[in-house]
Protein backbone atom coordinates (compact mmCIF):
# COMPACT_ATOMS: atom_id res chain seq x y z
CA UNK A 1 17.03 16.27 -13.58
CA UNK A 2 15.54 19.59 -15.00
CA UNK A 3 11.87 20.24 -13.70
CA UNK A 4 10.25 18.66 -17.18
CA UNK A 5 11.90 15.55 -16.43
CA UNK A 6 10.33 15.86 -13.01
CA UNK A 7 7.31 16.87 -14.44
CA UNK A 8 7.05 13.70 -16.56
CA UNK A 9 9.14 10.84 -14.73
CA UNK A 10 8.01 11.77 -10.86
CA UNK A 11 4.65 13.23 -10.90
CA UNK A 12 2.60 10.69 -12.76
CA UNK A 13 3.22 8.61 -9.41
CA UNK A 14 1.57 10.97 -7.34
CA UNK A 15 -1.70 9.25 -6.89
CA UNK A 16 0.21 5.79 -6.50
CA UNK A 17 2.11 7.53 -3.51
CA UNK A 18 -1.23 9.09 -2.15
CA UNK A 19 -2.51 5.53 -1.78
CA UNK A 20 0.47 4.16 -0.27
CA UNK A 21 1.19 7.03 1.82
CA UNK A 22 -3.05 6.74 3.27
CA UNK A 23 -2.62 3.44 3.27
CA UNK A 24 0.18 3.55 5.92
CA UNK A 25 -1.30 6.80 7.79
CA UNK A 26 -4.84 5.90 7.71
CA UNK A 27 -5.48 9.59 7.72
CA UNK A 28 -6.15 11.12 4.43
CA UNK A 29 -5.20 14.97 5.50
CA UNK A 30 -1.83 13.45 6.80
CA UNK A 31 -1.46 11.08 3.50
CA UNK A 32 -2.19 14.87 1.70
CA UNK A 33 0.52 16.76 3.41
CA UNK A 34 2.81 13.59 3.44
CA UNK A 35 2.64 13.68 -0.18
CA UNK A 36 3.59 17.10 -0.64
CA UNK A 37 6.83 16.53 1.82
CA UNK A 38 7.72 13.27 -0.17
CA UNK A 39 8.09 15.11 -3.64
CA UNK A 40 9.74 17.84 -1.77
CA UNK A 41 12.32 15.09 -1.02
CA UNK A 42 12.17 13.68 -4.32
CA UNK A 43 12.62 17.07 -5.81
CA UNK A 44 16.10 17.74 -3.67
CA UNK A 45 17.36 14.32 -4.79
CA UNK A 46 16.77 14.98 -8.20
CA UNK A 47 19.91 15.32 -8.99
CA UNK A 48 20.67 11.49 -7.70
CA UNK A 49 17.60 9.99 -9.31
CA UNK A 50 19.03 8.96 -12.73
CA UNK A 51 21.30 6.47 -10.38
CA UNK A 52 18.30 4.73 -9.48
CA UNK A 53 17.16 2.15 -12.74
CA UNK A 54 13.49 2.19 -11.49
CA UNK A 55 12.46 5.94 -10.33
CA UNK A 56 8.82 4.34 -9.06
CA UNK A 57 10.62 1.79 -7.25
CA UNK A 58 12.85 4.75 -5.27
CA UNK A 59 9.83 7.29 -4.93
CA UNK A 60 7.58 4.67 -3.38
CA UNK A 61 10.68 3.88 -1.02
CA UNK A 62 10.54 7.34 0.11
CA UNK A 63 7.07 7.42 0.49
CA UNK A 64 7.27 4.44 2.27
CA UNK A 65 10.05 5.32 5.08
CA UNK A 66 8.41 9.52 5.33
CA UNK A 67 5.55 7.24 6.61
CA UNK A 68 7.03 4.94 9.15
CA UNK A 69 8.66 7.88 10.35
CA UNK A 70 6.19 9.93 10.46
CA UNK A 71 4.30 6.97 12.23
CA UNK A 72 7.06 5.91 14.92
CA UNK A 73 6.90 9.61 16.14
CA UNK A 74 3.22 9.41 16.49
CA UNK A 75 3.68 5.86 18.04
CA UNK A 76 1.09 4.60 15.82
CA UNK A 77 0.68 1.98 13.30
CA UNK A 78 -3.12 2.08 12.48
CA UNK A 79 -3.86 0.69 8.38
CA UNK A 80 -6.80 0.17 6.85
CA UNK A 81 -8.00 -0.20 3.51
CA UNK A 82 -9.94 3.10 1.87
CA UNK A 83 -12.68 2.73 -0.21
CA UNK A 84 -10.72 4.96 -2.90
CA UNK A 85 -8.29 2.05 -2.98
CA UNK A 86 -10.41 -0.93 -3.58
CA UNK A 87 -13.23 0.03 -5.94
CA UNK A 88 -16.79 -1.69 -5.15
CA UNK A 89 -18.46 -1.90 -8.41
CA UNK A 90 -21.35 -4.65 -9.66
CA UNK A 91 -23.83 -5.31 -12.02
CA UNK A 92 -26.71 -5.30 -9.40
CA UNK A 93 -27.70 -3.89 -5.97
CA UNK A 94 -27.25 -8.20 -4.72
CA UNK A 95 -23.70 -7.84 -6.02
CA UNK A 96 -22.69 -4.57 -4.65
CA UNK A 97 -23.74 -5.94 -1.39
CA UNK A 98 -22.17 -8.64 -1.16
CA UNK A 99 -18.60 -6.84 -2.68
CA UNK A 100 -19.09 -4.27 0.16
CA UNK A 101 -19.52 -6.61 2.67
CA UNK A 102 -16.42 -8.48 1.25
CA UNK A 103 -14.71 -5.08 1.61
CA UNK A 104 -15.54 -4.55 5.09
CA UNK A 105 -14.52 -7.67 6.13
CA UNK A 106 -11.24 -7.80 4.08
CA UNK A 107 -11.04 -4.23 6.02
CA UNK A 108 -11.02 -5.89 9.58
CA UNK A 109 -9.05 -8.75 8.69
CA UNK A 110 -6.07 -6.55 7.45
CA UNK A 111 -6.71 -4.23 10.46
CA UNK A 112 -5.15 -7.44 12.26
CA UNK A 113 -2.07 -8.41 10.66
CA UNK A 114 1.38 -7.36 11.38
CA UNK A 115 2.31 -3.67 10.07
CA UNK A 116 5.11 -5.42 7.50
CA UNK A 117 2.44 -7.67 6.18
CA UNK A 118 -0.07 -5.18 6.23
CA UNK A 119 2.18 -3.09 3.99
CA UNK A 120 3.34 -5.97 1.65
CA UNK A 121 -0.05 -7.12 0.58
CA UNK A 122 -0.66 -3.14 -0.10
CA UNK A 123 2.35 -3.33 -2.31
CA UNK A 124 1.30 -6.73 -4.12
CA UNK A 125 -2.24 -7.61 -4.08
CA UNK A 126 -3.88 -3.63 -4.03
CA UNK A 127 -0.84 -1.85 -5.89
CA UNK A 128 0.16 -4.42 -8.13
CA UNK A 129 3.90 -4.36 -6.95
CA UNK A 130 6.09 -7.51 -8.80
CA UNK A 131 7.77 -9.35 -6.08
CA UNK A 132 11.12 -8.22 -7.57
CA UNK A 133 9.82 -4.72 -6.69
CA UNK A 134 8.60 -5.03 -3.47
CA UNK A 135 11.93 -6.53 -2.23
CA UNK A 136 13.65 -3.41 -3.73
CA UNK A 137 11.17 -1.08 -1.44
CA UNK A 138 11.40 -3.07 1.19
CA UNK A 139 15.38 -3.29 0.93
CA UNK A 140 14.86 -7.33 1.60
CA UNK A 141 15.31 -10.35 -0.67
CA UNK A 142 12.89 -11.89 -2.71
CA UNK A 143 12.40 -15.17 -0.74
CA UNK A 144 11.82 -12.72 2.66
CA UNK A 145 8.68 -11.31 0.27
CA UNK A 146 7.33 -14.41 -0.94
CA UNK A 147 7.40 -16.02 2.69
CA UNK A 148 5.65 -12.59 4.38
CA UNK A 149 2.94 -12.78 1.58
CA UNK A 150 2.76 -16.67 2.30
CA UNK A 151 2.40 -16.09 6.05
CA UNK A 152 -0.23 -12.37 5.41
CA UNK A 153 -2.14 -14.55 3.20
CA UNK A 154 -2.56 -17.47 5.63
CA UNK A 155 -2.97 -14.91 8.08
CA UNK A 156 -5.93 -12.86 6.78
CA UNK A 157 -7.72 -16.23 5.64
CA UNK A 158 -7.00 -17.69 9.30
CA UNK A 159 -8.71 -14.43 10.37
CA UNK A 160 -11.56 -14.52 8.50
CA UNK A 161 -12.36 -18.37 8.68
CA UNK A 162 -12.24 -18.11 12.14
CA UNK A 163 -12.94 -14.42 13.63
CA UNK A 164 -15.58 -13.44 11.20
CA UNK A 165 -16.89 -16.90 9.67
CA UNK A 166 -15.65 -16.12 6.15
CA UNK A 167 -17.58 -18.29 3.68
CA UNK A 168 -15.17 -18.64 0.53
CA UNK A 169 -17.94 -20.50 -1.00
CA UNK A 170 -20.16 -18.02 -1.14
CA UNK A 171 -17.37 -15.52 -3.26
CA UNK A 172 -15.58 -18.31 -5.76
């Protein structure tokens, strides 16, 4: 791969890696230089990329294991959802209120479930990852994804029934 291929086929997922990468490191300085190491890697394996059929698929893989490295030597697995990621937007000052609040308590909730969940609702509900996808990233099968979204789901709404009071009601 010649550095125009790179230029077009790699670095339009830059921003989708920044958000996975903060995502995972909760920090955005480290998510910053993270990113900069990933393509780094990306750019020595350019040469193997054309073996891959999805290139977004294999960069977010990278991305993906950089960070859990970069998180088991800092013995740390702290996520949490960034403003930048979910955007709060409404019509009126009532609705922005009430999506922030939803926010901060989607925020806690997710702040509570297992690291491999945490990172597989990421992928699917905030990055918009097919299943098929997700299953490639996470080098699992497709069943083992639907069941860990099954179980995060029940998870976070278990959490925020009962932890926080979470009012579906008041949202739907």
């Amino acid at each position: 791969m010649e550095l125009e291929d790179f230029k077009i086929k790699v670095l339009p997922l830059k921003n989708r890696l920044f958000r996975i990468a903060g995502r995972l490191l909760n920090n955005y300085e480290d998510a910053e230089d993270a990113l900069q190491e990933i393509m780094l890697k990306i750019w020595e394996k350019r040469n193997d990329i054309d073996k891959y059929q999805n290139i977004e698929a294999f960069a977010v893989t990278v991305t993906k294991n950089y960070c859990i490295d970069l998180l088991r030597a800092k013995k740390t697995t702290n996520f949490e959802i960034n403003e930048e990621v979910i955007e709060i937007q409404a019509d009126n000052p009532e609705k922005g209120y009430e999506k922030s609040e939803l926010f901060e308590l989607l925020k806690k909730g997710m702040s509570e479930l297992p690291d491999v969940s945490k990172l597989t609702l990421q992928l699917r509900e905030i990055e918009g990852y097919s299943i098929d996808e997700i299953a490639k990233i996470l080098g699992t099968s497709l069943g083992n994804v639907r069941v860990i979204l099954s179980r995060a789901r029940n998870q976070l709404r278990n959490i925020l029934v009962k932890k926080y009071k979470f009012n579906y009601e008041k949202y739907y």
